[in-house]
PDB file of N, CA and C in Angstrom:
ATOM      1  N   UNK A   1      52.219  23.295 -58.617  1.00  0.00           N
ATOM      2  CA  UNK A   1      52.522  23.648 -59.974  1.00  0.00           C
ATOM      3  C   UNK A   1      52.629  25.158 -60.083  1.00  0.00           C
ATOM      4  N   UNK A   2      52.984  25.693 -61.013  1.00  0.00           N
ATOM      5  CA  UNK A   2      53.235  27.123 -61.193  1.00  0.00           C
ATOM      6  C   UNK A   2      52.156  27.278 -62.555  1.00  0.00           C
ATOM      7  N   UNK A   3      51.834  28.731 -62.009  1.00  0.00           N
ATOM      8  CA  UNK A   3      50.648  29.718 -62.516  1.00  0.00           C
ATOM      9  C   UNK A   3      51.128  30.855 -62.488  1.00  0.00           C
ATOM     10  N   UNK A   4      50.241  31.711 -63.950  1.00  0.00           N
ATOM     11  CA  UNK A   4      50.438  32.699 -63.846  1.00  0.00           C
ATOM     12  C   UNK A   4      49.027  33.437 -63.697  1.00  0.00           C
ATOM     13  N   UNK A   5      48.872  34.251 -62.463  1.00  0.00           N
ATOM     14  CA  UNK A   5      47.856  34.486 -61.844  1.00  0.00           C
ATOM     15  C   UNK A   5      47.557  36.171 -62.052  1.00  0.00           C
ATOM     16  N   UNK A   6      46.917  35.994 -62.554  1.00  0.00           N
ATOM     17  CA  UNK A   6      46.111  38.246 -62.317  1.00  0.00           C
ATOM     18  C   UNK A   6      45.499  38.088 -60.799  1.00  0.00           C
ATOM     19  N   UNK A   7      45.566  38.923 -60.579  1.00  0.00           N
ATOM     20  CA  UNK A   7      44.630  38.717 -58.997  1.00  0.00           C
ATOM     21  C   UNK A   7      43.720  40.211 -58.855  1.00  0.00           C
ATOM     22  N   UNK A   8      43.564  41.194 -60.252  1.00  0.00           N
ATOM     23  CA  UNK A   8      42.453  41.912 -60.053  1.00  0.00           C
ATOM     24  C   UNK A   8      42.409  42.029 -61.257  1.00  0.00           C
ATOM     25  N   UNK A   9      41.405  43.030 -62.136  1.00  0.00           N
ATOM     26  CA  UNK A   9      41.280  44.108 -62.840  1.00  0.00           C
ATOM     27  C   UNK A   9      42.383  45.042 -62.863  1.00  0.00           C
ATOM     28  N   UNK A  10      43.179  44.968 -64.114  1.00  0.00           N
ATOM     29  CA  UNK A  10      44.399  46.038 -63.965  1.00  0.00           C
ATOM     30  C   UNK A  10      45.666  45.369 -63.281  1.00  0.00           C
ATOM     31  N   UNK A  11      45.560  44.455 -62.632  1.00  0.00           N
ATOM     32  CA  UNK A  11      46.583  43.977 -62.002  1.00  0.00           C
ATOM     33  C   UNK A  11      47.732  43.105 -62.801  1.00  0.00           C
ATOM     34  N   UNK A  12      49.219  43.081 -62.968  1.00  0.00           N
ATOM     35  CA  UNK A  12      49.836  42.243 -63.602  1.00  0.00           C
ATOM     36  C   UNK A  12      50.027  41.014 -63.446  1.00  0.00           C
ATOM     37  N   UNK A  13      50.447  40.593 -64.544  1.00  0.00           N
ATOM     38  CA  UNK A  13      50.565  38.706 -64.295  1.00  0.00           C
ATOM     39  C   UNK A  13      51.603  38.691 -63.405  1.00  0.00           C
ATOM     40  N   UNK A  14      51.599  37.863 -62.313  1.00  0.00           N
ATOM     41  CA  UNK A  14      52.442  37.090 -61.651  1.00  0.00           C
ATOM     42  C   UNK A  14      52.487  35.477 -61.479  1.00  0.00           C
ATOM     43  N   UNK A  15      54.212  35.123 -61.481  1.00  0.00           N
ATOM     44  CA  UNK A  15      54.045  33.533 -61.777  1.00  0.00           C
ATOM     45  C   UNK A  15      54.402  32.948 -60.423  1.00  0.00           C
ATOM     46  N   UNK A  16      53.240  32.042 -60.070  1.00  0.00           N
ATOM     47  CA  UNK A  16      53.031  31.546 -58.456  1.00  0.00           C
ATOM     48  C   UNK A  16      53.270  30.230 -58.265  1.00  0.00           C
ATOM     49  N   UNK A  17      53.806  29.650 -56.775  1.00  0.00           N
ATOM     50  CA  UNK A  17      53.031  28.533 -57.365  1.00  0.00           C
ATOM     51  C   UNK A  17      51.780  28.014 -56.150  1.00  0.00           C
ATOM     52  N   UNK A  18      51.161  27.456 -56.916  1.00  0.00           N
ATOM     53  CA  UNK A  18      49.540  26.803 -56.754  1.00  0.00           C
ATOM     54  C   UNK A  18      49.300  25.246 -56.529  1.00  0.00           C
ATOM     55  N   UNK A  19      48.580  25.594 -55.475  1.00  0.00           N
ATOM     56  CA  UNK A  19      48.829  23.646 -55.051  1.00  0.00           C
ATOM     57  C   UNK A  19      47.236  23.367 -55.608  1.00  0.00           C
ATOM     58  N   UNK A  20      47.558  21.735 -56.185  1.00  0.00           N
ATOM     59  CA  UNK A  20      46.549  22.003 -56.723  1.00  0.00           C
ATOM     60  C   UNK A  20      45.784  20.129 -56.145  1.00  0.00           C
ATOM     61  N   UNK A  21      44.414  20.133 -55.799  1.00  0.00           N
ATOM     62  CA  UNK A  21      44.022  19.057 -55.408  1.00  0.00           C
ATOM     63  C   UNK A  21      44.023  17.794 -55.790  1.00  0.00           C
ATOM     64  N   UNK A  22      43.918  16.694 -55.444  1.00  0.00           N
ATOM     65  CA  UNK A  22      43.870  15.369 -55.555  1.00  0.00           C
ATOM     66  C   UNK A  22      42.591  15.014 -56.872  1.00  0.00           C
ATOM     67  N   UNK A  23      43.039  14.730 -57.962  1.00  0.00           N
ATOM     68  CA  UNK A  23      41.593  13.836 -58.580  1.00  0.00           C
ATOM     69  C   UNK A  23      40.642  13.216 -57.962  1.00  0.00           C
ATOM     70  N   UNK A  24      39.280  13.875 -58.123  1.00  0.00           N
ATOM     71  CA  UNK A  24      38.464  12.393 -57.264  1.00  0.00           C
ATOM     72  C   UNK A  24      37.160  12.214 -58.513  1.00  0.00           C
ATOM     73  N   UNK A  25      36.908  11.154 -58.170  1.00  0.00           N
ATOM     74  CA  UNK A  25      35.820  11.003 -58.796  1.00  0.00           C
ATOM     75  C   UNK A  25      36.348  10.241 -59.969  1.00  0.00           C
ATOM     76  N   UNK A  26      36.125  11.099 -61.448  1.00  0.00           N
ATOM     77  CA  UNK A  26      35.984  10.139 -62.686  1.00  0.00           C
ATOM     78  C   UNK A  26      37.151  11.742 -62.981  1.00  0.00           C
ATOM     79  N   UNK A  27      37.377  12.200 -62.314  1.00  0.00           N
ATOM     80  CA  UNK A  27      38.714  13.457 -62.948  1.00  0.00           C
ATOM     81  C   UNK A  27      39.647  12.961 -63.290  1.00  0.00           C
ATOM     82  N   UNK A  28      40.507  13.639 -64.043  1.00  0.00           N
ATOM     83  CA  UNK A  28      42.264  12.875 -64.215  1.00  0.00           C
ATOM     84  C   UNK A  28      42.970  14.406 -63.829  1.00  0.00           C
ATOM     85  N   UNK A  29      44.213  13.988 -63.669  1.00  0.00           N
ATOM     86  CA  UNK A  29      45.426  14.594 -63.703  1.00  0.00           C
ATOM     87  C   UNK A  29      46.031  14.494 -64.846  1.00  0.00           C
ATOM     88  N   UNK A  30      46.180  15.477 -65.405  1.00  0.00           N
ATOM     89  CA  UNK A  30      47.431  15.803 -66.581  1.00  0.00           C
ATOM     90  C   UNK A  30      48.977  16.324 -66.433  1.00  0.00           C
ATOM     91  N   UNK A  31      49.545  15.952 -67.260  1.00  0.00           N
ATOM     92  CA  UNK A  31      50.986  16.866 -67.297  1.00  0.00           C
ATOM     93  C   UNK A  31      50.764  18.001 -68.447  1.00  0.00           C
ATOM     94  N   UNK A  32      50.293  19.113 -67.961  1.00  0.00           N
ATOM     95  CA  UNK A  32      50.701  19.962 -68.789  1.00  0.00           C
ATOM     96  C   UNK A  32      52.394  20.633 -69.556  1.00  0.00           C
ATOM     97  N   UNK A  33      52.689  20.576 -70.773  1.00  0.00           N
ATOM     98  CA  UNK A  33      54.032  20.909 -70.756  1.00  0.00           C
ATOM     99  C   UNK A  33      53.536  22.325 -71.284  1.00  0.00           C
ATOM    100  N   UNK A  34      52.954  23.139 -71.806  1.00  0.00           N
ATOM    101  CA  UNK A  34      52.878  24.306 -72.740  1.00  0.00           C
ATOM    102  C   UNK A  34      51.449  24.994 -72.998  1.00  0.00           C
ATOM    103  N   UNK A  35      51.136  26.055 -72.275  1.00  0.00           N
ATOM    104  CA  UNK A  35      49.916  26.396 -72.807  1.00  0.00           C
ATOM    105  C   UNK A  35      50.270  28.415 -72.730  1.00  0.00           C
ATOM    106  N   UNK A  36      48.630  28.791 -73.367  1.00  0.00           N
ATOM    107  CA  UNK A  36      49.232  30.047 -73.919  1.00  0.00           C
ATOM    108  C   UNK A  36      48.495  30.597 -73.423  1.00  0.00           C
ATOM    109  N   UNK A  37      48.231  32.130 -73.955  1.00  0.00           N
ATOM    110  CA  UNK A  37      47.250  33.420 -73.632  1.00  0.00           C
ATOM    111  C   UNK A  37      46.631  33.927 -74.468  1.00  0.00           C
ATOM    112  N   UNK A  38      45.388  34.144 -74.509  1.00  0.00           N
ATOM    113  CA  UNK A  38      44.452  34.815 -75.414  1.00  0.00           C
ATOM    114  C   UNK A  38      44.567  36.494 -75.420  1.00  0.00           C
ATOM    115  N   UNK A  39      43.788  37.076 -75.895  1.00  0.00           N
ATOM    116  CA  UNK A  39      43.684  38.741 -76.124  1.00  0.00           C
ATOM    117  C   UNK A  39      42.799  38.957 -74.649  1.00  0.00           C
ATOM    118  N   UNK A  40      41.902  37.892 -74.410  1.00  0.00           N
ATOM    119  CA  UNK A  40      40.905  38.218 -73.415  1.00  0.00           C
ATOM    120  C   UNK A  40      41.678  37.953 -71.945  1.00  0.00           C
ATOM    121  N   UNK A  41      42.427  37.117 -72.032  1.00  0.00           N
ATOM    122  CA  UNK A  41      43.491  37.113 -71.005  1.00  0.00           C
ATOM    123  C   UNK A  41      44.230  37.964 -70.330  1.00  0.00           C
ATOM    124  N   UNK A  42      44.220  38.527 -71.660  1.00  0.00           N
ATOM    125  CA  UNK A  42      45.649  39.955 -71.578  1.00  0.00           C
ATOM    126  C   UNK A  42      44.454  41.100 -71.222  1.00  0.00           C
ATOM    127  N   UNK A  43      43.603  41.295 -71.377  1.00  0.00           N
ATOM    128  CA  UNK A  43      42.537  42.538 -70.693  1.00  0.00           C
ATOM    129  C   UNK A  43      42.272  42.529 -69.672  1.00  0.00           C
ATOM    130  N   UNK A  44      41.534  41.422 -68.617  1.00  0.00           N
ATOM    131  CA  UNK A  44      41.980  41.525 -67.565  1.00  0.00           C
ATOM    132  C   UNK A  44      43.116  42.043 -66.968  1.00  0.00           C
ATOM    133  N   UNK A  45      44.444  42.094 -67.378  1.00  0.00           N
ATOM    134  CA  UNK A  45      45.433  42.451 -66.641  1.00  0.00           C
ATOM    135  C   UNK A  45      45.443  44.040 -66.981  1.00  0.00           C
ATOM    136  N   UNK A  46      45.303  44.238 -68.342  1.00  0.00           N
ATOM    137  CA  UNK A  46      45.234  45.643 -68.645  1.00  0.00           C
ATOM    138  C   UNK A  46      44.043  46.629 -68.367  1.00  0.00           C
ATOM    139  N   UNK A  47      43.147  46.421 -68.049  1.00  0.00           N
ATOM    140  CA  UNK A  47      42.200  46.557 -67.655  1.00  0.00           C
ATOM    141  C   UNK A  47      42.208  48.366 -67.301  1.00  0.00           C
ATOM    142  N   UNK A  48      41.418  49.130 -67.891  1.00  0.00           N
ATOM    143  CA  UNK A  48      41.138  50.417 -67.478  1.00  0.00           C
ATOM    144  C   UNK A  48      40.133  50.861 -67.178  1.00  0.00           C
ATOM    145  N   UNK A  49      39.812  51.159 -66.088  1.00  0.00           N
ATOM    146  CA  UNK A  49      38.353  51.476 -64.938  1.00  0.00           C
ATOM    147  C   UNK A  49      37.544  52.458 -66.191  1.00  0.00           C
ATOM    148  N   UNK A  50      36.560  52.253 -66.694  1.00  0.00           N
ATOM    149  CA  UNK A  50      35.352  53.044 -67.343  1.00  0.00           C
ATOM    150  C   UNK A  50      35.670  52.840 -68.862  1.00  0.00           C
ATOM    151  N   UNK A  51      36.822  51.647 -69.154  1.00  0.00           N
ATOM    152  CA  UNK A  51      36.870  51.988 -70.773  1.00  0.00           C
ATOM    153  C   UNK A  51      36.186  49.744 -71.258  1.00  0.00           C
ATOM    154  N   UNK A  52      35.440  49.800 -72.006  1.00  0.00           N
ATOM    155  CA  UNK A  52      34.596  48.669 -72.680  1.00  0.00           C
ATOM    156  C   UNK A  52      35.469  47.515 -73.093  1.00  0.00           C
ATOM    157  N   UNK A  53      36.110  46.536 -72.454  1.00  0.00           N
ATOM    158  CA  UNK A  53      36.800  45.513 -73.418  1.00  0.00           C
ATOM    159  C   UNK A  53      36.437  45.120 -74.660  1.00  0.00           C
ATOM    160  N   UNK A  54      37.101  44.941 -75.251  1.00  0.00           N
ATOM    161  CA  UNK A  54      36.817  44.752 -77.009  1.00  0.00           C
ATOM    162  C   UNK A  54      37.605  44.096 -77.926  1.00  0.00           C
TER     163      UNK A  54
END
């Protein structure tokens, strides 16, 4: 499936794709069609060494 992945502090989104494991147990699999991004999402990527997220 495809993701959009930060991979540090400061680092930009990139869209990957991600293999993702087998259900086991009492898990399910979904079809995701649409999901979004928060403010807290978006800080991680923006991220500036010594300044307080907020």
């Amino acid at each position: 499936m495809k993701a959009s992945v930060v991979s540090g502090l400061g680092q930009e989104f990139k869209v990957r794709e991600v293999d993702i494991a087998d259900p086991i147990g009492r898990e399910v699999l979904i079809d995701v069609k649409a999901s979004g991004l928060r403010h807290s999402d978006l800080s991680v990527a923006t991220f500036i060494e010594g300044s307080r997220a907020g």
